[in-house]
C-alpha atoms as a PDB file:
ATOM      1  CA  UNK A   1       0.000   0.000   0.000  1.00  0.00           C
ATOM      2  CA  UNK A   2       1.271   3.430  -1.142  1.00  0.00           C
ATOM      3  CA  UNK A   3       0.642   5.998   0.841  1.00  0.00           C
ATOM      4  CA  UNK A   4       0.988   9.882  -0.111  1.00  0.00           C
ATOM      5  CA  UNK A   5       1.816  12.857   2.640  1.00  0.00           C
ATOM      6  CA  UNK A   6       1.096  16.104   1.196  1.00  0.00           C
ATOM      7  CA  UNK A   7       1.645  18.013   4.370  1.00  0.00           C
ATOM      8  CA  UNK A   8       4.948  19.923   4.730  1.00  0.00           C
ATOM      9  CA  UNK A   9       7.617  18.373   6.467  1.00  0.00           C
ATOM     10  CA  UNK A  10       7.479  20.382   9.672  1.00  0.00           C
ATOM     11  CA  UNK A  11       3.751  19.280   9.843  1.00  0.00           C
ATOM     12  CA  UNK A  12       3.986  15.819   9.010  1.00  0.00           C
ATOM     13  CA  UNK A  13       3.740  13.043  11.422  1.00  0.00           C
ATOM     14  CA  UNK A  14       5.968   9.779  10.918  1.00  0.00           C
ATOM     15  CA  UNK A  15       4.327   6.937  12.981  1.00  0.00           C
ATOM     16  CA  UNK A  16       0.580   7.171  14.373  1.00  0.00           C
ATOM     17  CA  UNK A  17       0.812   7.272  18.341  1.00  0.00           C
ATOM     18  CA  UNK A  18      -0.424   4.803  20.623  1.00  0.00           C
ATOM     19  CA  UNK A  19      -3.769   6.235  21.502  1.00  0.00           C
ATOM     20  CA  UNK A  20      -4.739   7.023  17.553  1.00  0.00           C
ATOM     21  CA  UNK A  21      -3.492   3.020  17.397  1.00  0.00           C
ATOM     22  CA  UNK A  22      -5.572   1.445  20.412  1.00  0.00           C
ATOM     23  CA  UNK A  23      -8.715   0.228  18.366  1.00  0.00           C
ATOM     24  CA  UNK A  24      -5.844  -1.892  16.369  1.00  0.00           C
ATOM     25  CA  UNK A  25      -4.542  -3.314  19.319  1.00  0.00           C
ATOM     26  CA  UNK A  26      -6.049  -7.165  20.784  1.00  0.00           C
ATOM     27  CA  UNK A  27      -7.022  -5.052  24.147  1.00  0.00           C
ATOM     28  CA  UNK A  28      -9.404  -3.107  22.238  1.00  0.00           C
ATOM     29  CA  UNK A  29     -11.035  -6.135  20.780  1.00  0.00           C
ATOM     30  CA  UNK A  30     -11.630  -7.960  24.185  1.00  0.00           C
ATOM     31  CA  UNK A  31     -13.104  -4.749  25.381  1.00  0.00           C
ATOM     32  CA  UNK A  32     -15.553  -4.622  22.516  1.00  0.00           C
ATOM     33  CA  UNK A  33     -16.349  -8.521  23.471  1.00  0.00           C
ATOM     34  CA  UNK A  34     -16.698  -7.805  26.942  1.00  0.00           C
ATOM     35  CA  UNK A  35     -19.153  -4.892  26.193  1.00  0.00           C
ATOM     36  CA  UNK A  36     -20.949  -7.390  23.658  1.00  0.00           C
ATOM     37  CA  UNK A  37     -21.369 -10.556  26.463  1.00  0.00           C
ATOM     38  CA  UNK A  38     -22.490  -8.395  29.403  1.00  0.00           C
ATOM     39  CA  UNK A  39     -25.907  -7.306  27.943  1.00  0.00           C
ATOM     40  CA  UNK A  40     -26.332 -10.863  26.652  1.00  0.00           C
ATOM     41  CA  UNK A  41     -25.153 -12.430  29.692  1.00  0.00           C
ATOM     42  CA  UNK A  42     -27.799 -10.359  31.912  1.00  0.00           C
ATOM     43  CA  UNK A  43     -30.282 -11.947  29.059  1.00  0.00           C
ATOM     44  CA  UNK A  44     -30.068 -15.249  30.781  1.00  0.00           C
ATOM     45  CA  UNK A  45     -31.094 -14.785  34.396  1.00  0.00           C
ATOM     46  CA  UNK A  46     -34.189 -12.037  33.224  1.00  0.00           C
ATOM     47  CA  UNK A  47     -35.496 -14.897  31.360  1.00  0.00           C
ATOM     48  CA  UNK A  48     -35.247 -17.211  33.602  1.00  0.00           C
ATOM     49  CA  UNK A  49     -36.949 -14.768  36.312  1.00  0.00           C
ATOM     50  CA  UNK A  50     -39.481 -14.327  33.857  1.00  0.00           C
ATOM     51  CA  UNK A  51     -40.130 -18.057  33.768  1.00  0.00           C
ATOM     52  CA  UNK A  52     -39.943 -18.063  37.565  1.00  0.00           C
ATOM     53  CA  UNK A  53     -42.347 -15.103  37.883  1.00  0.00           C
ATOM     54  CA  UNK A  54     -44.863 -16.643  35.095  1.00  0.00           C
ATOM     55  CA  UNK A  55     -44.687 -19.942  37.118  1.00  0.00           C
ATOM     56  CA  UNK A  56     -45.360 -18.059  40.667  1.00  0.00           C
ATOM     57  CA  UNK A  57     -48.314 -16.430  38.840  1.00  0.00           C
ATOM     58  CA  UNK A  58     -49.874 -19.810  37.258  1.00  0.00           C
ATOM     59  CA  UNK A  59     -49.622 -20.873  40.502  1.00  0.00           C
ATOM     60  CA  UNK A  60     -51.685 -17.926  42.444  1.00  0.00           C
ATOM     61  CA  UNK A  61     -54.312 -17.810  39.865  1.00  0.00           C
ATOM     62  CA  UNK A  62     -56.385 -20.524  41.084  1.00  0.00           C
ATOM     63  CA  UNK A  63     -55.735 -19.283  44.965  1.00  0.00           C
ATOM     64  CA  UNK A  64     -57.499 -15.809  44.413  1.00  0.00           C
ATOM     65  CA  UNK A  65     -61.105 -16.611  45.230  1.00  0.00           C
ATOM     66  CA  UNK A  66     -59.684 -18.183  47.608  1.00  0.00           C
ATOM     67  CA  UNK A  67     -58.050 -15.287  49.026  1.00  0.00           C
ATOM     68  CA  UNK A  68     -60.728 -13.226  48.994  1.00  0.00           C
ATOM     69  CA  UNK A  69     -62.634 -15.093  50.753  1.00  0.00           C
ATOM     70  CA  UNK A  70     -60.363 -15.659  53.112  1.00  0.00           C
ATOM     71  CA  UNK A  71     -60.083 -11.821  53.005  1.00  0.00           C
ATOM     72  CA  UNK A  72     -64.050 -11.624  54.202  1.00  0.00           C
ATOM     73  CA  UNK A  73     -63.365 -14.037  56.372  1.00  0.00           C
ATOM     74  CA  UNK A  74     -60.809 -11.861  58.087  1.00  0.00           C
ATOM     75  CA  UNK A  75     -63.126  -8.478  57.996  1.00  0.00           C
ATOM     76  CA  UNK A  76     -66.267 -10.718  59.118  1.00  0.00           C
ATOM     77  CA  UNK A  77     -64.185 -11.828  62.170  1.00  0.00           C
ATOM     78  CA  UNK A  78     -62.512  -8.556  62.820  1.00  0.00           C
ATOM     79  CA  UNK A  79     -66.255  -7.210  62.663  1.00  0.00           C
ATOM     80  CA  UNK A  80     -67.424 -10.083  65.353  1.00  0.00           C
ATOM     81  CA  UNK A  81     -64.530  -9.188  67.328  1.00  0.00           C
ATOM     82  CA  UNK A  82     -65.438  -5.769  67.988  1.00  0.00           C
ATOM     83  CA  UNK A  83     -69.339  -6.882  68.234  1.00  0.00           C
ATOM     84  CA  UNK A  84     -67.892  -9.221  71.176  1.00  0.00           C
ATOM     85  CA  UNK A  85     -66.212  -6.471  73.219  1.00  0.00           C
ATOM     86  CA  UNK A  86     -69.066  -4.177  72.599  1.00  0.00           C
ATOM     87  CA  UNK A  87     -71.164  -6.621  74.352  1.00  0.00           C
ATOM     88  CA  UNK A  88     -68.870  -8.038  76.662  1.00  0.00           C
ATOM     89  CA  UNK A  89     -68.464  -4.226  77.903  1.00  0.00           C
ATOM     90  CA  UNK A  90     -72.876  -4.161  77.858  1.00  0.00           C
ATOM     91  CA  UNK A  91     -72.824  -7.287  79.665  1.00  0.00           C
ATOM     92  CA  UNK A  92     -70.303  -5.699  82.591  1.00  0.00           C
ATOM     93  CA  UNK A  93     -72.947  -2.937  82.458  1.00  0.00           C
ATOM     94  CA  UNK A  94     -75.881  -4.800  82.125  1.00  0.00           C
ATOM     95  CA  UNK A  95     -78.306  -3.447  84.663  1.00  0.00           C
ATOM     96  CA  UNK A  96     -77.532   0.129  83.639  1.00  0.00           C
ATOM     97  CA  UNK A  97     -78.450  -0.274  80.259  1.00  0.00           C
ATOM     98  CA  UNK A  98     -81.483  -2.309  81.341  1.00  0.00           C
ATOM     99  CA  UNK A  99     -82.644   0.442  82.933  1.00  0.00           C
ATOM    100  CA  UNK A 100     -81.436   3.121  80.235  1.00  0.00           C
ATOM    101  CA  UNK A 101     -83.437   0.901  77.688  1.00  0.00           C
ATOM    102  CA  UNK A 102     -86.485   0.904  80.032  1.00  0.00           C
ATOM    103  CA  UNK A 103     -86.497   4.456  80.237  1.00  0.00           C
ATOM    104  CA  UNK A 104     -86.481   4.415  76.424  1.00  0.00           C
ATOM    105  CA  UNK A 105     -89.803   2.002  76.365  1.00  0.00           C
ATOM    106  CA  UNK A 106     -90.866   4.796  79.027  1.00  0.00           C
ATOM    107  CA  UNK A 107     -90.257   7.985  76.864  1.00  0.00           C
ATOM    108  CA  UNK A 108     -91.764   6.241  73.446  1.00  0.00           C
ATOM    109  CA  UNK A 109     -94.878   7.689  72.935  1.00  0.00           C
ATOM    110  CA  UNK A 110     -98.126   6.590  71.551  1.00  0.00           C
ATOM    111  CA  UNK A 111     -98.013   5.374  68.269  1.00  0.00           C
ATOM    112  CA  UNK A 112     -94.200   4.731  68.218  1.00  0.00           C
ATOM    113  CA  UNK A 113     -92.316   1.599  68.044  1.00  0.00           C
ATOM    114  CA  UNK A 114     -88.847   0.357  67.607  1.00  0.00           C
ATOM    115  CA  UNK A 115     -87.994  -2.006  65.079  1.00  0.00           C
ATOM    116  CA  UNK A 116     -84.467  -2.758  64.996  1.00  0.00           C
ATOM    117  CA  UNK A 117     -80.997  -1.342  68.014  1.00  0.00           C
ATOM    118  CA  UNK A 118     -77.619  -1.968  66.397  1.00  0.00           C
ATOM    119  CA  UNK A 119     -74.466  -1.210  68.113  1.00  0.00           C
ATOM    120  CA  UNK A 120     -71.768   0.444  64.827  1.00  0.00           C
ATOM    121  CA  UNK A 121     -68.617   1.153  65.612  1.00  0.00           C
ATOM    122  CA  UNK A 122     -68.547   4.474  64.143  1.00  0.00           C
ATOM    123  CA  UNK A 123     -72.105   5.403  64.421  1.00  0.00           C
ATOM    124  CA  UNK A 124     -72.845   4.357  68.324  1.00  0.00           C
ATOM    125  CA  UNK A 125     -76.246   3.083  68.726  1.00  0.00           C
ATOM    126  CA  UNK A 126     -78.695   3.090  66.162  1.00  0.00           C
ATOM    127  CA  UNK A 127     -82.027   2.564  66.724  1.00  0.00           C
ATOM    128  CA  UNK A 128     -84.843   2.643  64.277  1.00  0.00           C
ATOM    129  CA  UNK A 129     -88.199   2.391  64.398  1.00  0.00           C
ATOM    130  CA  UNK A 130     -91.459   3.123  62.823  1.00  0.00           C
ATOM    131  CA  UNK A 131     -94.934   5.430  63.779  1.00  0.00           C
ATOM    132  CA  UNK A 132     -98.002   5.693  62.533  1.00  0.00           C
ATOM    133  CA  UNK A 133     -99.206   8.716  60.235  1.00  0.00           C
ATOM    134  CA  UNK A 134    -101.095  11.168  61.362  1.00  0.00           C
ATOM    135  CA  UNK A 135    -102.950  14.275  60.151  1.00  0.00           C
ATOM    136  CA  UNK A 136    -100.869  17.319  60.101  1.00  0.00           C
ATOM    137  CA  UNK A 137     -97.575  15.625  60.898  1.00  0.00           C
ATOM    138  CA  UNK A 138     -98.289  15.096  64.533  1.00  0.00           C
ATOM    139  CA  UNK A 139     -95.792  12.122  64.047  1.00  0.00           C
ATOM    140  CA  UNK A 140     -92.675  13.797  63.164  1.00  0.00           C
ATOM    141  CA  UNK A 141     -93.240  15.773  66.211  1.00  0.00           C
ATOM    142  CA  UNK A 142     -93.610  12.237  68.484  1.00  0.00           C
ATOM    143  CA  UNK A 143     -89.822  11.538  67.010  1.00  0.00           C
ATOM    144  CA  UNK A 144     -88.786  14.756  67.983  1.00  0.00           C
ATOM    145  CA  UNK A 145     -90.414  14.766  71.377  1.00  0.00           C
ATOM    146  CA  UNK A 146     -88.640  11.516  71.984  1.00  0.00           C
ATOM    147  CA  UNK A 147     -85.532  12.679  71.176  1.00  0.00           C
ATOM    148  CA  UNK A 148     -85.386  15.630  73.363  1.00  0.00           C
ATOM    149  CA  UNK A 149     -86.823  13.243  76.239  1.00  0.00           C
ATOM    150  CA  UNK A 150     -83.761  11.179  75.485  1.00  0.00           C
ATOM    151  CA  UNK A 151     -81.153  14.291  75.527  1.00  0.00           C
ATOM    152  CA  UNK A 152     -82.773  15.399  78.803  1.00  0.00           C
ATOM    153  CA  UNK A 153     -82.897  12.035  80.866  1.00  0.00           C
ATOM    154  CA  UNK A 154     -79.793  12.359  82.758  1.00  0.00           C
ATOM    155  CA  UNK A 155     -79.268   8.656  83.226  1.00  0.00           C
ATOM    156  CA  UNK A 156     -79.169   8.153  78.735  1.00  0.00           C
ATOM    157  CA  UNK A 157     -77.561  11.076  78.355  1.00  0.00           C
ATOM    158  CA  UNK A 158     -74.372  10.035  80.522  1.00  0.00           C
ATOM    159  CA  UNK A 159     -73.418   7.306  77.784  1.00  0.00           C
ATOM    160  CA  UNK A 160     -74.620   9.058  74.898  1.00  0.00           C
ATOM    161  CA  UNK A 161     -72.943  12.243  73.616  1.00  0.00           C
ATOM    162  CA  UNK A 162     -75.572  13.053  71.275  1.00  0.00           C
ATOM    163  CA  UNK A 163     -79.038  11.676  69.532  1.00  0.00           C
ATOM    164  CA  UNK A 164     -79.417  12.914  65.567  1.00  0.00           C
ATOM    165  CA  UNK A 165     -82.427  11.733  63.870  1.00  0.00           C
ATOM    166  CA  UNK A 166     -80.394  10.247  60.559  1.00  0.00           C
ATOM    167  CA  UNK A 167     -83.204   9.579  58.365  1.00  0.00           C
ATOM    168  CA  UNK A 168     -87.204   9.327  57.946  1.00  0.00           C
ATOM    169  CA  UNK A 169     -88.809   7.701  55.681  1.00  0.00           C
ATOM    170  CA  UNK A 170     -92.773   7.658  54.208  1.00  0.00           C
ATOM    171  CA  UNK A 171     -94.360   4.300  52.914  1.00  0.00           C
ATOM    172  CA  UNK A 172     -98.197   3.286  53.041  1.00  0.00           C
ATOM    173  CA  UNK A 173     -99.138  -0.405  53.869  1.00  0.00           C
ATOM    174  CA  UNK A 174    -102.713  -0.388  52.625  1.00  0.00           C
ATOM    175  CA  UNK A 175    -104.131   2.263  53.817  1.00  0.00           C
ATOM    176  CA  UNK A 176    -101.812   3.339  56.866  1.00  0.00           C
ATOM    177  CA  UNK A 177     -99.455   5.930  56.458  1.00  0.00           C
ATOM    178  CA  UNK A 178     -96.049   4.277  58.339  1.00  0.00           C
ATOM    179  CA  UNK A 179     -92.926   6.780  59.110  1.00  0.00           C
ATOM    180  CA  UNK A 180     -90.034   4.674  59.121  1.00  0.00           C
ATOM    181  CA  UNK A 181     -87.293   6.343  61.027  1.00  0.00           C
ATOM    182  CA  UNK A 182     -83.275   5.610  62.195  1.00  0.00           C
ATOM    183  CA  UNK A 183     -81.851   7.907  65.298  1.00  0.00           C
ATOM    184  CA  UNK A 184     -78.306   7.871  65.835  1.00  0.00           C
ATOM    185  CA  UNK A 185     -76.971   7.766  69.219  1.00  0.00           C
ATOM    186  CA  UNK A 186     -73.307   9.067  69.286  1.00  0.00           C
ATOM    187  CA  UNK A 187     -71.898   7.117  72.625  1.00  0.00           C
ATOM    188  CA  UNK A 188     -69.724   8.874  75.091  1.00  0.00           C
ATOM    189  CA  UNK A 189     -67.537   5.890  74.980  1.00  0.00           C
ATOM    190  CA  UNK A 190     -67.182   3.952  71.656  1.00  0.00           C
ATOM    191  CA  UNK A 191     -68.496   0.207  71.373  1.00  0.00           C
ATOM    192  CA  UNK A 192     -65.124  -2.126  72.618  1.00  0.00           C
ATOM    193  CA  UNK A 193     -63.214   0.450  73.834  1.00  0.00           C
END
């Protein structure tokens, strides 16, 4: 190979140096390998977690409904839990709450009943209940009545913060008018504490 230098003399350079030389050199080669192999030797073990994970996933497929309902399980319990120190705490207090709920049959009035008490976590006691219809609304007033009864019996109003009615409700059955209605009782202490 012939090779031509046009460049004066002063300018001219006789031998290429060692860095303008490297990619020539065996070093530079292995480098280039090295840099080659790595990505493809990572290759290996992602596919092979990829198996692994695909496997771990065919696997906990079929244990989902399972899980879930394992799941409700858990919150039912959790749920029965708190039920059980709520009443374990009513049953310590038994005859006060006897009496606190026979002051409540005392303060119903006419034409009100109860239909359902439920001790929430977050609500306190709820109690609903149902009165007749009557001309000009005298009913709503009975529920109201009965609530400020409630507020002002010392003995209720020691465990119970506060009474809201939460909601009422209209229906007819036949020809009586029924007001369906659900007081919230905010306790001073909460259920299963």
């Amino acid at each position: 190979m012939l090779k031509i230098n046009l460049l004066p003399p002063g300018e001219q350079k006789a031998t290429l140096s060692r860095i303008e030389q490297l990619h020539r050199t065996p070093l530079m080669w292995i480098v280039v390998a090295v840099m080659v192999a790595f990505p493809l030797l990572l290759v290996a073990p992602m596919s092979l977690r990829r198996q692994q994970l695909q496997r771990l996933n065919a696997t906990i497929q079929p244990l989902a409904p399972k899980k879930t309902e394992m799941d409700q399980m858990k919150r039912a319990t959790e749920q029965l839990r708190a039920q059980e120190a709520a009443f374990q705490g009513l049953r310590e207090n038994q005859h006060r709450w006897a009496k606190r709920l026979n002051t409540l049959s005392d303060l119903t009035p006419a034409g009100v009943w109860f239909t359902e008490f439920a001790l929430d976590r977050k609500r306190g006691l709820v109690i609903q209940g149902s009165a007749i219809g009557q001309a000009a609304g005298s009913e709503m007033v009975s529920i109201g009545r009965l609530v400020q009864d409630l507020k002002a019996d010392a003995d209720f109003s020691a465990v119970v913060k506060d009474i809201q009615i939460e909601s009422i409700k209209r229906s007819q059955d036949k020809e009586i008018e029924i007001v369906q209605f659900t007081l919230t009782c905010t306790l001073a202490q909460p259920p299963g504490s």
